[in-house]
PDB file of N, CA and C in Angstrom:
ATOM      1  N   UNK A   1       0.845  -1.183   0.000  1.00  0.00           N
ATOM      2  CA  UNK A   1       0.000   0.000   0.000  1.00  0.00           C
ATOM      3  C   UNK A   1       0.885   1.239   0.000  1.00  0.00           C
ATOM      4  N   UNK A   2       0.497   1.946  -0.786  1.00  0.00           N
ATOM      5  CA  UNK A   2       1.904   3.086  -0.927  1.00  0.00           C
ATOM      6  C   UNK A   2       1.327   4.267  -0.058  1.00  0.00           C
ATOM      7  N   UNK A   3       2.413   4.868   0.383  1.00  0.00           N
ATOM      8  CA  UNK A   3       1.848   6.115   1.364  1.00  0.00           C
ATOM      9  C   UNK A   3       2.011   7.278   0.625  1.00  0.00           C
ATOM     10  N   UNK A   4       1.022   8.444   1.481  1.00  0.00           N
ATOM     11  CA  UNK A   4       0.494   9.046   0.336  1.00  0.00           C
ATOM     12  C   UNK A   4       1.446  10.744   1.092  1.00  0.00           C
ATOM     13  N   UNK A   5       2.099  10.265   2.292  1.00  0.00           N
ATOM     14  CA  UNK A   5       2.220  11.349   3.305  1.00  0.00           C
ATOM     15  C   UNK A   5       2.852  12.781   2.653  1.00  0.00           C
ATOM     16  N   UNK A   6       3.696  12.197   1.252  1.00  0.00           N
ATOM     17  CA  UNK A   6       4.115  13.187   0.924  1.00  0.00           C
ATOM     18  C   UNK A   6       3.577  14.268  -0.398  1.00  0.00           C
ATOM     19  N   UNK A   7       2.095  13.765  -0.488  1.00  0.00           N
ATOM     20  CA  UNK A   7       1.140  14.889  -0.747  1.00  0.00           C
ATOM     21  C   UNK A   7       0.340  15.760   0.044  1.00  0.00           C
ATOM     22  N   UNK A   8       0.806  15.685   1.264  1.00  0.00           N
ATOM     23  CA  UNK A   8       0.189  16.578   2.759  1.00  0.00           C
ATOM     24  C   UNK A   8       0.882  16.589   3.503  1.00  0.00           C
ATOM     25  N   UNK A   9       0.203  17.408   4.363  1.00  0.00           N
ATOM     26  CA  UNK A   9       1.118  18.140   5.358  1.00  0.00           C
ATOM     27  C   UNK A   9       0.333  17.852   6.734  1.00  0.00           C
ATOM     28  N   UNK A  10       0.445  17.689   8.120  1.00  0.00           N
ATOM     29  CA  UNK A  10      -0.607  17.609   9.027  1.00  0.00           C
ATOM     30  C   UNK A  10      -0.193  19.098   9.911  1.00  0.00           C
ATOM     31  N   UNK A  11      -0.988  19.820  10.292  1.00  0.00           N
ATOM     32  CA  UNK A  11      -0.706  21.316  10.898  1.00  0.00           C
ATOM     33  C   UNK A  11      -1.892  21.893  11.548  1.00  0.00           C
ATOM     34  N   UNK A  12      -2.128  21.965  12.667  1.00  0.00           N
ATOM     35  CA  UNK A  12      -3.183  22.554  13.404  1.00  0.00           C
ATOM     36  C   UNK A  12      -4.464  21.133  13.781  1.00  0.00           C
ATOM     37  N   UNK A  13      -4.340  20.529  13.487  1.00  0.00           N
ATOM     38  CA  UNK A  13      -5.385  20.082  13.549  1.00  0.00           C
ATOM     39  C   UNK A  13      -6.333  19.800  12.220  1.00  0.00           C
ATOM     40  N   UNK A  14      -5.414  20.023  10.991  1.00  0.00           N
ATOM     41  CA  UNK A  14      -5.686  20.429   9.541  1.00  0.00           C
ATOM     42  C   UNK A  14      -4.469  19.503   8.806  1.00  0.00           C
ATOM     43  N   UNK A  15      -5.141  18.736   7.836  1.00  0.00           N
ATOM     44  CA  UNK A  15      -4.400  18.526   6.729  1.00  0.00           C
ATOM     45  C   UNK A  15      -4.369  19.297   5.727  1.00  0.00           C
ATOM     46  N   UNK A  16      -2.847  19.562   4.855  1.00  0.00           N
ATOM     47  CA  UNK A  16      -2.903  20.777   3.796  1.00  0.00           C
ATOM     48  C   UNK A  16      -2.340  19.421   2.910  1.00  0.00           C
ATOM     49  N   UNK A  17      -3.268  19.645   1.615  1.00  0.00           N
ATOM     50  CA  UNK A  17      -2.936  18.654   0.833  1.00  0.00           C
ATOM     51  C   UNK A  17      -2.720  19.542  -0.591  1.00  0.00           C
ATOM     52  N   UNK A  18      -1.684  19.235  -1.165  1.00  0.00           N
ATOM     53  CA  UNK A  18      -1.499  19.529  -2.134  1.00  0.00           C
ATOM     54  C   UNK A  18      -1.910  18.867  -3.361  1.00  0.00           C
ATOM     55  N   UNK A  19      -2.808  19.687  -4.730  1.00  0.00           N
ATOM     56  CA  UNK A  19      -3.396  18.800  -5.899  1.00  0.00           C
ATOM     57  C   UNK A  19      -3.080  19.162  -6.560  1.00  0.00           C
ATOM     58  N   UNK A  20      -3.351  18.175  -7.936  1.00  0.00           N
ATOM     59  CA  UNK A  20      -2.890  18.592  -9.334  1.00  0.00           C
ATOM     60  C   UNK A  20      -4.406  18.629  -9.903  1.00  0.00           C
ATOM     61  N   UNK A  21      -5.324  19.229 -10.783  1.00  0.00           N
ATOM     62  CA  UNK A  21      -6.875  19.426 -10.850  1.00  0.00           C
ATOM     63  C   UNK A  21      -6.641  19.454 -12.490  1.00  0.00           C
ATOM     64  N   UNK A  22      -7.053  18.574 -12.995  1.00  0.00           N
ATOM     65  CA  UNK A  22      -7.456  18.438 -14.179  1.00  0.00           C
ATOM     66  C   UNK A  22      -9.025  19.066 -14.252  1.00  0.00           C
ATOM     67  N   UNK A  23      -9.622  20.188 -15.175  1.00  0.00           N
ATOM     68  CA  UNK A  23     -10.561  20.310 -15.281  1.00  0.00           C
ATOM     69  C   UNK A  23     -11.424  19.501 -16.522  1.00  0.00           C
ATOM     70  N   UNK A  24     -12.671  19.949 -16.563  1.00  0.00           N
ATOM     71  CA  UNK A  24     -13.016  19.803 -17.856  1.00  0.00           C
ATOM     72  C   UNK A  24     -13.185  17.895 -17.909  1.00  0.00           C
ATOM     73  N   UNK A  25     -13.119  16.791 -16.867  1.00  0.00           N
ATOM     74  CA  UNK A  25     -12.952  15.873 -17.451  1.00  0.00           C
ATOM     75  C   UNK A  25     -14.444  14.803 -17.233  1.00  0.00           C
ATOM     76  N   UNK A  26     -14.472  13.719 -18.142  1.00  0.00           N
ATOM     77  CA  UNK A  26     -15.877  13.090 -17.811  1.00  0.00           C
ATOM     78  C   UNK A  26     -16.056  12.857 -16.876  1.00  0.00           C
ATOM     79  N   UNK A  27     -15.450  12.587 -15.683  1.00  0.00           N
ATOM     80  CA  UNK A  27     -15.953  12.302 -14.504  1.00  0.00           C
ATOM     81  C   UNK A  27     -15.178  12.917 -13.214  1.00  0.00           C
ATOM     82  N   UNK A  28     -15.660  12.872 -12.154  1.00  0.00           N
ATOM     83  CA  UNK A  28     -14.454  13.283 -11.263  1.00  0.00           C
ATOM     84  C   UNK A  28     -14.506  12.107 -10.287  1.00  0.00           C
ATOM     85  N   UNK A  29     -13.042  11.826 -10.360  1.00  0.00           N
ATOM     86  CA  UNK A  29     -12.177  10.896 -10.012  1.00  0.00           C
ATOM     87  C   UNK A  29     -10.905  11.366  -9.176  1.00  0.00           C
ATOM     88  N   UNK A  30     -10.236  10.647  -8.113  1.00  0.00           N
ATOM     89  CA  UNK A  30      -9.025  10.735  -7.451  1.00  0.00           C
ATOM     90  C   UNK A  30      -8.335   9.691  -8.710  1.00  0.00           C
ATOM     91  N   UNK A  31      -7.093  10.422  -9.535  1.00  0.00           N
ATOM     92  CA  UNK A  31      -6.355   9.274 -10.126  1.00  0.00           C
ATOM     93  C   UNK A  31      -4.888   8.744  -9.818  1.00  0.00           C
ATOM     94  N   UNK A  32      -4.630   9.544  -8.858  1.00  0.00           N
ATOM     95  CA  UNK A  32      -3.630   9.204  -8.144  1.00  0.00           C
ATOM     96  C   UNK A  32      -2.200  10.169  -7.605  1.00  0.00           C
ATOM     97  N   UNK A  33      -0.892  10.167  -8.334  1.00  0.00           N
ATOM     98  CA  UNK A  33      -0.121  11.060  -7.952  1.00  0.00           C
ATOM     99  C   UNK A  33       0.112  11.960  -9.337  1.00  0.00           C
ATOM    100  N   UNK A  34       0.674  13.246  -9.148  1.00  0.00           N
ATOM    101  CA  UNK A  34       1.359  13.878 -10.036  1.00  0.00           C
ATOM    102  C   UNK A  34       2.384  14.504  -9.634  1.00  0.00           C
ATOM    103  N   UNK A  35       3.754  13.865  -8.856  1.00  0.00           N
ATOM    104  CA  UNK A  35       4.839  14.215  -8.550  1.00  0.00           C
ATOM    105  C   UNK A  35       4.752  14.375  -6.718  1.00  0.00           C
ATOM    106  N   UNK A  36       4.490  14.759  -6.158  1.00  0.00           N
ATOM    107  CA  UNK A  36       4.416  15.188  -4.681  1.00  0.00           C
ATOM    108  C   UNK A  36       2.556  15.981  -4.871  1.00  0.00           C
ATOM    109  N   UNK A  37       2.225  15.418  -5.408  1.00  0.00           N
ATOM    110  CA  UNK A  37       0.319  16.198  -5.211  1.00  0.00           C
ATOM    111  C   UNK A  37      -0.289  15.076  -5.711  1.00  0.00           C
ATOM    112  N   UNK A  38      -1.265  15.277  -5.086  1.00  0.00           N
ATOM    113  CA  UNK A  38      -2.415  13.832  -5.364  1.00  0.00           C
ATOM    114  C   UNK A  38      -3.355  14.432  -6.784  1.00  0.00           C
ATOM    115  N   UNK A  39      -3.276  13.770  -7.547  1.00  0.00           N
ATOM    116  CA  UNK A  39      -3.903  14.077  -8.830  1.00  0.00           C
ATOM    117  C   UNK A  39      -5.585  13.885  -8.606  1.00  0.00           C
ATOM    118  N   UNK A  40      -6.370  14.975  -8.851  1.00  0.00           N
ATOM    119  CA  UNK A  40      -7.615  15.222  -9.236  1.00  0.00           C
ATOM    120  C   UNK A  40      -7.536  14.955 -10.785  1.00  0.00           C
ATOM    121  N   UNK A  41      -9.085  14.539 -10.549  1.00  0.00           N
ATOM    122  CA  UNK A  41      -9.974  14.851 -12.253  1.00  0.00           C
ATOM    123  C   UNK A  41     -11.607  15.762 -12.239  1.00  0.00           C
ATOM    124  N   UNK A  42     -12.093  16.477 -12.247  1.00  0.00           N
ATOM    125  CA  UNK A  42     -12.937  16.996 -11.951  1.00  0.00           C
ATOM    126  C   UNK A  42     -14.071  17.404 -12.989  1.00  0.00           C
ATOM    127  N   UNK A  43     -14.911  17.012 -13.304  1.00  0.00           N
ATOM    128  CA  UNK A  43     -15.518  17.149 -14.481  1.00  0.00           C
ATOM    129  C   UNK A  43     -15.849  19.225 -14.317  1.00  0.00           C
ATOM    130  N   UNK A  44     -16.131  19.639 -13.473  1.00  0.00           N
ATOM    131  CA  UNK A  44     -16.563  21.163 -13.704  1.00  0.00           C
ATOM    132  C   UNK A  44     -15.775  22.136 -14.786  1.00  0.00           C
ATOM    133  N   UNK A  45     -15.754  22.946 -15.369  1.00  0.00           N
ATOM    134  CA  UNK A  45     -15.007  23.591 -16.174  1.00  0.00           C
ATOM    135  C   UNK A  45     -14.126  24.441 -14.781  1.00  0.00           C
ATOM    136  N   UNK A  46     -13.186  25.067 -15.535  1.00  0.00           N
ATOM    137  CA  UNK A  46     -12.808  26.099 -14.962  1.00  0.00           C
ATOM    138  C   UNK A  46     -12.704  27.670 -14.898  1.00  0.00           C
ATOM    139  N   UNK A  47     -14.034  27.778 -14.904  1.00  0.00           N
ATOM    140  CA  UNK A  47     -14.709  28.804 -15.158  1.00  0.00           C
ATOM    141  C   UNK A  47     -15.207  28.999 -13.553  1.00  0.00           C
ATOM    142  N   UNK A  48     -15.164  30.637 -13.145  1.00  0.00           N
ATOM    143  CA  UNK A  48     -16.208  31.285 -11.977  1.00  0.00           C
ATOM    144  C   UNK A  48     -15.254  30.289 -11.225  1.00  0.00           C
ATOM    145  N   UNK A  49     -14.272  29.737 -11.004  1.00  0.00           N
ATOM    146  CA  UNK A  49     -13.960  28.976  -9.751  1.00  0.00           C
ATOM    147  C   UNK A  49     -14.962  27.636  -9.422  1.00  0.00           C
ATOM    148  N   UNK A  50     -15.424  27.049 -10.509  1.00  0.00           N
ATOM    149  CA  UNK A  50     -16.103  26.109 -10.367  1.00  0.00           C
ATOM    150  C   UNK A  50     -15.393  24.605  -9.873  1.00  0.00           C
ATOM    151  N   UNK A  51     -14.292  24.860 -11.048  1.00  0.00           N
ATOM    152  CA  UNK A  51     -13.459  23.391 -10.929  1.00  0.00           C
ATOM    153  C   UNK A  51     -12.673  23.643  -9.599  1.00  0.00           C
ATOM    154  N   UNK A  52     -12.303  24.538  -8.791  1.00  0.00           N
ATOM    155  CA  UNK A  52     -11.974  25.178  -7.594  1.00  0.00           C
ATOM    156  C   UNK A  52     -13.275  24.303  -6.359  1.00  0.00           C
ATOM    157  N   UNK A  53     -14.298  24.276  -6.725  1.00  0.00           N
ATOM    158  CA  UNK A  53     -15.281  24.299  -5.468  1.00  0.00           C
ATOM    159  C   UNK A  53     -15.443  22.420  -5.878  1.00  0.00           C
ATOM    160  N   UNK A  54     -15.445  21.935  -7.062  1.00  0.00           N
ATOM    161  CA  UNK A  54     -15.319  20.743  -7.084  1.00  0.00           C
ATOM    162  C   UNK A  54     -14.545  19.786  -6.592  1.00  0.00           C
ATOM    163  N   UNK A  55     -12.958  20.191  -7.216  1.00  0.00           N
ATOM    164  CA  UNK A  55     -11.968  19.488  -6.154  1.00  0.00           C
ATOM    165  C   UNK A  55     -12.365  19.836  -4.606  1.00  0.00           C
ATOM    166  N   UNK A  56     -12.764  20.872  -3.993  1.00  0.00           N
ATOM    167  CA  UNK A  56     -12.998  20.926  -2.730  1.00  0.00           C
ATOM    168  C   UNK A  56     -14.050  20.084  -2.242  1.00  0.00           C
ATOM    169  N   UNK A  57     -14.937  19.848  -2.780  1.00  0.00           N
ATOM    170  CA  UNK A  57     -16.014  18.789  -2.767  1.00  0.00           C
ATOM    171  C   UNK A  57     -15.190  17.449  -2.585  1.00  0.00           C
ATOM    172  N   UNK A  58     -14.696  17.035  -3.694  1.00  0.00           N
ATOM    173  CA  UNK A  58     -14.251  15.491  -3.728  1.00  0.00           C
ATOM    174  C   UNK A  58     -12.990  15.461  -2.295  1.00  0.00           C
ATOM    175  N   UNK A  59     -12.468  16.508  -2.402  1.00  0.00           N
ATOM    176  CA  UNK A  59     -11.314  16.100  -1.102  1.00  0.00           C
ATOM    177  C   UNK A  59     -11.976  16.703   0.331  1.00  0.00           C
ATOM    178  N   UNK A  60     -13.499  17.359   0.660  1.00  0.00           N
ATOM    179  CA  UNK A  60     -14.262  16.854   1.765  1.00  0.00           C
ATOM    180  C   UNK A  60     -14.896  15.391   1.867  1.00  0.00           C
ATOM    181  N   UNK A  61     -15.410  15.055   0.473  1.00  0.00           N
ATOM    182  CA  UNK A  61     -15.744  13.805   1.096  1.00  0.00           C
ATOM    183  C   UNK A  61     -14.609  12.608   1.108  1.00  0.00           C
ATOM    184  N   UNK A  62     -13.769  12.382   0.707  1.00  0.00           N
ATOM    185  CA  UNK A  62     -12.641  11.860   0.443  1.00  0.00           C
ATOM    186  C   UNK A  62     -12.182  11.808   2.577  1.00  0.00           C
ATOM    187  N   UNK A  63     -11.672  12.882   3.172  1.00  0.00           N
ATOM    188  CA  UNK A  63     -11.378  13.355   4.232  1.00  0.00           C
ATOM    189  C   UNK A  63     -12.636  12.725   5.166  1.00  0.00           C
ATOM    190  N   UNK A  64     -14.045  12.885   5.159  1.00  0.00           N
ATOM    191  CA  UNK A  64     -15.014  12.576   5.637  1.00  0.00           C
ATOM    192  C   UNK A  64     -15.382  13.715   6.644  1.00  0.00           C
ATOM    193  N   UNK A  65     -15.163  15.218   5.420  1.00  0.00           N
ATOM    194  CA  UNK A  65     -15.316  16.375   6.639  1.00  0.00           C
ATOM    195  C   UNK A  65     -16.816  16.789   5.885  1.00  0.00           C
ATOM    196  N   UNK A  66     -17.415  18.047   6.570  1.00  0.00           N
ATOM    197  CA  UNK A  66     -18.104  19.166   5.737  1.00  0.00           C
ATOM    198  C   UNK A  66     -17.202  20.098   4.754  1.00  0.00           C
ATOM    199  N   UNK A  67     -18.101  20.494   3.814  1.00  0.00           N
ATOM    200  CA  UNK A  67     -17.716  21.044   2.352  1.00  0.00           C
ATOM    201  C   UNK A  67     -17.400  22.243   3.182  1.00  0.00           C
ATOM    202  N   UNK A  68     -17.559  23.205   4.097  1.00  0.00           N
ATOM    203  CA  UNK A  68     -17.251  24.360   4.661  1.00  0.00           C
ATOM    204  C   UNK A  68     -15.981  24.125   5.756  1.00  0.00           C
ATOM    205  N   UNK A  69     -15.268  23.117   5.560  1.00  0.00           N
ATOM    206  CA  UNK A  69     -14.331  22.679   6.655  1.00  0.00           C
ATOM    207  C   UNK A  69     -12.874  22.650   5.555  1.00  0.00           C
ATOM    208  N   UNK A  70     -13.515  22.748   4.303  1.00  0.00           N
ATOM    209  CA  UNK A  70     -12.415  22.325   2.804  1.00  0.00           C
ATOM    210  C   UNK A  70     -11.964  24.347   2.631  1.00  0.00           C
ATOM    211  N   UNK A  71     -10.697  24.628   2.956  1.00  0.00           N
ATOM    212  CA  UNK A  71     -10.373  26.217   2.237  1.00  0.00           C
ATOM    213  C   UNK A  71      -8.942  25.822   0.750  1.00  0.00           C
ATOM    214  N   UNK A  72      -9.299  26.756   0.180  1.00  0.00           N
ATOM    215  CA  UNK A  72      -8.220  26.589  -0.471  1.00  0.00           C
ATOM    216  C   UNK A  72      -7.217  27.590   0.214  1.00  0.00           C
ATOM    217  N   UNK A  73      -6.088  27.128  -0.193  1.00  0.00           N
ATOM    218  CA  UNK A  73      -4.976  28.068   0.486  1.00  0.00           C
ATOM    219  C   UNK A  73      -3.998  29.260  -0.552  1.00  0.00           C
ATOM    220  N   UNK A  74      -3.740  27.906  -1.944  1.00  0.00           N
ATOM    221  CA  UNK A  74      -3.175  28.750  -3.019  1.00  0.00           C
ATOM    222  C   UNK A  74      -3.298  28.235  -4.393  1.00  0.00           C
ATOM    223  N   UNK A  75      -3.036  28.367  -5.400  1.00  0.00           N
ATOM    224  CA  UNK A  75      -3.652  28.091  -6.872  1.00  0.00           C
ATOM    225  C   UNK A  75      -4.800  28.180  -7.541  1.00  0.00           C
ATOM    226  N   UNK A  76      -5.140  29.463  -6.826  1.00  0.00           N
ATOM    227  CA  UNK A  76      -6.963  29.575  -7.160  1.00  0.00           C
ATOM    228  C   UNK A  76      -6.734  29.631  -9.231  1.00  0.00           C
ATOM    229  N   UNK A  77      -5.803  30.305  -9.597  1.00  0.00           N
ATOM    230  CA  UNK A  77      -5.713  30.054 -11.330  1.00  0.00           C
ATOM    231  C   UNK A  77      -4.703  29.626 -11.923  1.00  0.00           C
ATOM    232  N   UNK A  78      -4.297  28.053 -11.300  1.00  0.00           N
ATOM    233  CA  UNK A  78      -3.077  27.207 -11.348  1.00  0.00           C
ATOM    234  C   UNK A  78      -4.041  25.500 -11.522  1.00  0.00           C
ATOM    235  N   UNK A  79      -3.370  24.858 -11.873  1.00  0.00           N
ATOM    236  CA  UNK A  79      -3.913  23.670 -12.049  1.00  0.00           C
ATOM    237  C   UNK A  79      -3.583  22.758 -10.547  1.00  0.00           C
ATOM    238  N   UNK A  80      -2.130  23.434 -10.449  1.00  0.00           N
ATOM    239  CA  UNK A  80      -1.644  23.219  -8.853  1.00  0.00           C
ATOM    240  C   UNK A  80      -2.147  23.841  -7.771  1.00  0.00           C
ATOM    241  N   UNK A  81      -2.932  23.252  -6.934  1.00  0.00           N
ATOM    242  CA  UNK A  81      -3.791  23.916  -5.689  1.00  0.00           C
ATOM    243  C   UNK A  81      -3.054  23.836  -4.318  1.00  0.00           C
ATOM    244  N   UNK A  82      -3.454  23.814  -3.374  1.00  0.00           N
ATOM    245  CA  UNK A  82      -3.233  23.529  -1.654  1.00  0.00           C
ATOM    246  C   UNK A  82      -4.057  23.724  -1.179  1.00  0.00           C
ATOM    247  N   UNK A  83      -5.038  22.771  -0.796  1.00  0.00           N
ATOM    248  CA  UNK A  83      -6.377  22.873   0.192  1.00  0.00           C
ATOM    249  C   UNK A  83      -6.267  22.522   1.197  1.00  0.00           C
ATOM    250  N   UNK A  84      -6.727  22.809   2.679  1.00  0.00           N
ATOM    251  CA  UNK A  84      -6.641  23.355   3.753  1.00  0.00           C
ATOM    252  C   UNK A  84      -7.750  22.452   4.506  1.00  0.00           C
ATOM    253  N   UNK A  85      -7.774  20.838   4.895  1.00  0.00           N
ATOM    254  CA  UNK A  85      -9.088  20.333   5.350  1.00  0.00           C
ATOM    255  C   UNK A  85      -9.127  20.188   7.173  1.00  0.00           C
ATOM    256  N   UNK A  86      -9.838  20.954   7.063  1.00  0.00           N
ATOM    257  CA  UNK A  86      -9.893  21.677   8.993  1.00  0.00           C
ATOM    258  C   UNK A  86     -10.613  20.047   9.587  1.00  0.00           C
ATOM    259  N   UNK A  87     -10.392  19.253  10.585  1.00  0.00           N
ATOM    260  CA  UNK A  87     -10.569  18.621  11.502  1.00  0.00           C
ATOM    261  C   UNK A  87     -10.529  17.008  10.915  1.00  0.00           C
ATOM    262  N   UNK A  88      -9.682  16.895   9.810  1.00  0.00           N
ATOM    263  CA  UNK A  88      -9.330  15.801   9.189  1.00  0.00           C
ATOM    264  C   UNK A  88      -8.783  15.206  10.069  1.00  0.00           C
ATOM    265  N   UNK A  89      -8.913  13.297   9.730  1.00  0.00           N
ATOM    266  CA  UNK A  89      -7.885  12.574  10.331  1.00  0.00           C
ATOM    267  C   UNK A  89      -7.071  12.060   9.180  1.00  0.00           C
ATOM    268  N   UNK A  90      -6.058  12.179   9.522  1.00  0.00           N
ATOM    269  CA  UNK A  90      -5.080  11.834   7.972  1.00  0.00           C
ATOM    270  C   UNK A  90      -4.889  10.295   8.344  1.00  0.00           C
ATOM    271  N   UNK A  91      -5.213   9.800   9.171  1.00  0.00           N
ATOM    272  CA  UNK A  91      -5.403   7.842   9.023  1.00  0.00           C
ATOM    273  C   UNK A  91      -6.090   7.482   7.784  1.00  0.00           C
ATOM    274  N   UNK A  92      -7.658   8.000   8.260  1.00  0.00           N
ATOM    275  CA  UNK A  92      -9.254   8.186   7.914  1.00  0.00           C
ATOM    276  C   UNK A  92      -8.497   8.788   5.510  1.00  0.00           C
ATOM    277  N   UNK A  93      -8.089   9.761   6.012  1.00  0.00           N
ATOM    278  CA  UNK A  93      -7.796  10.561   4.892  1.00  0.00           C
ATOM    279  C   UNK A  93      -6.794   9.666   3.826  1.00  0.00           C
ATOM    280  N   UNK A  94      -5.853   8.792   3.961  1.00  0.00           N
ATOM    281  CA  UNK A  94      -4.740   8.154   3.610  1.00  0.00           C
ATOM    282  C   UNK A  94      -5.443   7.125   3.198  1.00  0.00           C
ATOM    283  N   UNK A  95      -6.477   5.757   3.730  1.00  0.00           N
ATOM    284  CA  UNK A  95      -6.765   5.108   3.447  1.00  0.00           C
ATOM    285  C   UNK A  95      -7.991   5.517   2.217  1.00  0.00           C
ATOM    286  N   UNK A  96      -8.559   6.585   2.423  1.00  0.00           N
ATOM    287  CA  UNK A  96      -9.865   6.937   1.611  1.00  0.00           C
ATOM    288  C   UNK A  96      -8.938   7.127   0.309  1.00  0.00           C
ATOM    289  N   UNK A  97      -7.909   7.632   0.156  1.00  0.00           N
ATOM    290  CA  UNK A  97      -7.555   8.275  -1.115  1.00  0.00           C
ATOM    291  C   UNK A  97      -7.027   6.925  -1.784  1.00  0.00           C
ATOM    292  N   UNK A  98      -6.848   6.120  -1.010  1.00  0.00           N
ATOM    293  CA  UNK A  98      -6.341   4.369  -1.402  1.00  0.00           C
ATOM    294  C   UNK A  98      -7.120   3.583  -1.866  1.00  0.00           C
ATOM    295  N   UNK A  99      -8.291   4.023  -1.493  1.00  0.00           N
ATOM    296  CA  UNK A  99      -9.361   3.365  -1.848  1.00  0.00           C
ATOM    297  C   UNK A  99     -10.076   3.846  -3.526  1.00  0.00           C
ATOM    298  N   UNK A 100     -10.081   5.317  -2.854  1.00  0.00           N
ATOM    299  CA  UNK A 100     -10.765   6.258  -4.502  1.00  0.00           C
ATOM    300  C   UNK A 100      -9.597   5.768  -5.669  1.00  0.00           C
ATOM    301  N   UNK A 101      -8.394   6.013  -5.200  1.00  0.00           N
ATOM    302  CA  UNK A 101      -7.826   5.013  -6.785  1.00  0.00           C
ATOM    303  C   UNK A 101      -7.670   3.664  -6.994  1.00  0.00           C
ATOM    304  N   UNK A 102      -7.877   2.891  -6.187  1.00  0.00           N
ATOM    305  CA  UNK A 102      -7.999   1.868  -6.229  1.00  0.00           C
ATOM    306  C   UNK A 102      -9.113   1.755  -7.312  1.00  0.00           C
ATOM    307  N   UNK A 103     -10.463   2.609  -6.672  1.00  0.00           N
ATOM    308  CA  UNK A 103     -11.494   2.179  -7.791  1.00  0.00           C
ATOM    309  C   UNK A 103     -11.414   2.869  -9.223  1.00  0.00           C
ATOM    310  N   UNK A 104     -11.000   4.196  -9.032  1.00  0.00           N
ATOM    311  CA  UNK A 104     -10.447   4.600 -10.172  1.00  0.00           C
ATOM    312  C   UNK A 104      -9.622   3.880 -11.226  1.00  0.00           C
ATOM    313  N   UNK A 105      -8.615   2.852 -11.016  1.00  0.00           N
ATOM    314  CA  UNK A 105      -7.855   1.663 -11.574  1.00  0.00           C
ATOM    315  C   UNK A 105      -8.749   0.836 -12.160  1.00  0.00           C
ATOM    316  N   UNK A 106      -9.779   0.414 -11.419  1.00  0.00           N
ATOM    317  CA  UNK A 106     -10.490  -0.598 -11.764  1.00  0.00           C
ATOM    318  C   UNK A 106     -11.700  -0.246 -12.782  1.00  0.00           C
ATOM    319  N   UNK A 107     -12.163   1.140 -12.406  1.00  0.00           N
ATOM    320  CA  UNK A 107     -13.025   1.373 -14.011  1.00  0.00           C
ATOM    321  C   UNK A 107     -11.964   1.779 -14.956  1.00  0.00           C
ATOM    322  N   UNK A 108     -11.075   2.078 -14.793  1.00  0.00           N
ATOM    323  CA  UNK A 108     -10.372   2.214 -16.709  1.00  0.00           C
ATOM    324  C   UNK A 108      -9.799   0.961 -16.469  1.00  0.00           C
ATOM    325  N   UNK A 109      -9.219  -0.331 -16.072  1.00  0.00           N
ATOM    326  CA  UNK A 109      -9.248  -1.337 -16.288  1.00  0.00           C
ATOM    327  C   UNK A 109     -10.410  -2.404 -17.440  1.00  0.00           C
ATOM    328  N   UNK A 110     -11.508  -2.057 -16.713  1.00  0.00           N
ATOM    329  CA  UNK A 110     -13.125  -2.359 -17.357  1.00  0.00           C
ATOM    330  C   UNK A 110     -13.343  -1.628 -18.832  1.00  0.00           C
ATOM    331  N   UNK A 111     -13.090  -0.035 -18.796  1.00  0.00           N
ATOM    332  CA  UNK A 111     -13.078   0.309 -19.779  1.00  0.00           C
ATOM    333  C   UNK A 111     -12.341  -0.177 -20.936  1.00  0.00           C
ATOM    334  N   UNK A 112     -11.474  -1.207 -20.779  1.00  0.00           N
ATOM    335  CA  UNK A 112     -10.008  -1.430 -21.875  1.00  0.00           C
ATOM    336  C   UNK A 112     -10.959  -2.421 -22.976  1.00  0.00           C
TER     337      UNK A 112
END
């Protein structure tokens, strides 16, 4: 099981996780790494900060927080983000993101 520690940070009582946010795509999916950031896919455009409030969506429920507990910190017009998830457990958080690509693997597996 590969660890994920060095796409976050633990600080306050807050995990700061760093992403890579593909917009624009058919589905939104965790697909795994893109260097030291956990790779998003997010179907919203990136328009109005949409694809912004989406990744924040998928990495509250991902975390198992509220959507008002998710801040971004920096890359509001970068593909590279840092979101800010207030009262995360990064146990809880590490295994969930293991899981979302796990299944992510397994539908483009199916798809082949």
């Amino acid at each position: 099981m590969p660890h994920w520690t060095d796409c976050y940070s633990v600080t306050d009582e807050a995990i700061v996780v760093d992403v890579q946010v593909q917009p624009r795509a058919g589905r939104t999916a965790v697909l795994g790494r893109h260097g030291h950031a956990l790779k998003l896919r997010v179907a919203a455009p990136p328009v109005d900060g949409r694809a912004n409030e989406a990744a924040a969506e998928l990495l509250a429920e991902l975390a198992g927080v509220k959507a008002k507990a998710v801040t971004q910190v920096s890359g509001e017009k970068s593909q590279l983000k840092r979101f800010r998830l207030a009262g995360a457990d990064p146990e809880v958080f590490e295994r969930a993101i293991e899981t979302a690509v796990e299944q992510s693997d397994d539908r483009s597996y199916r798809r082949r």
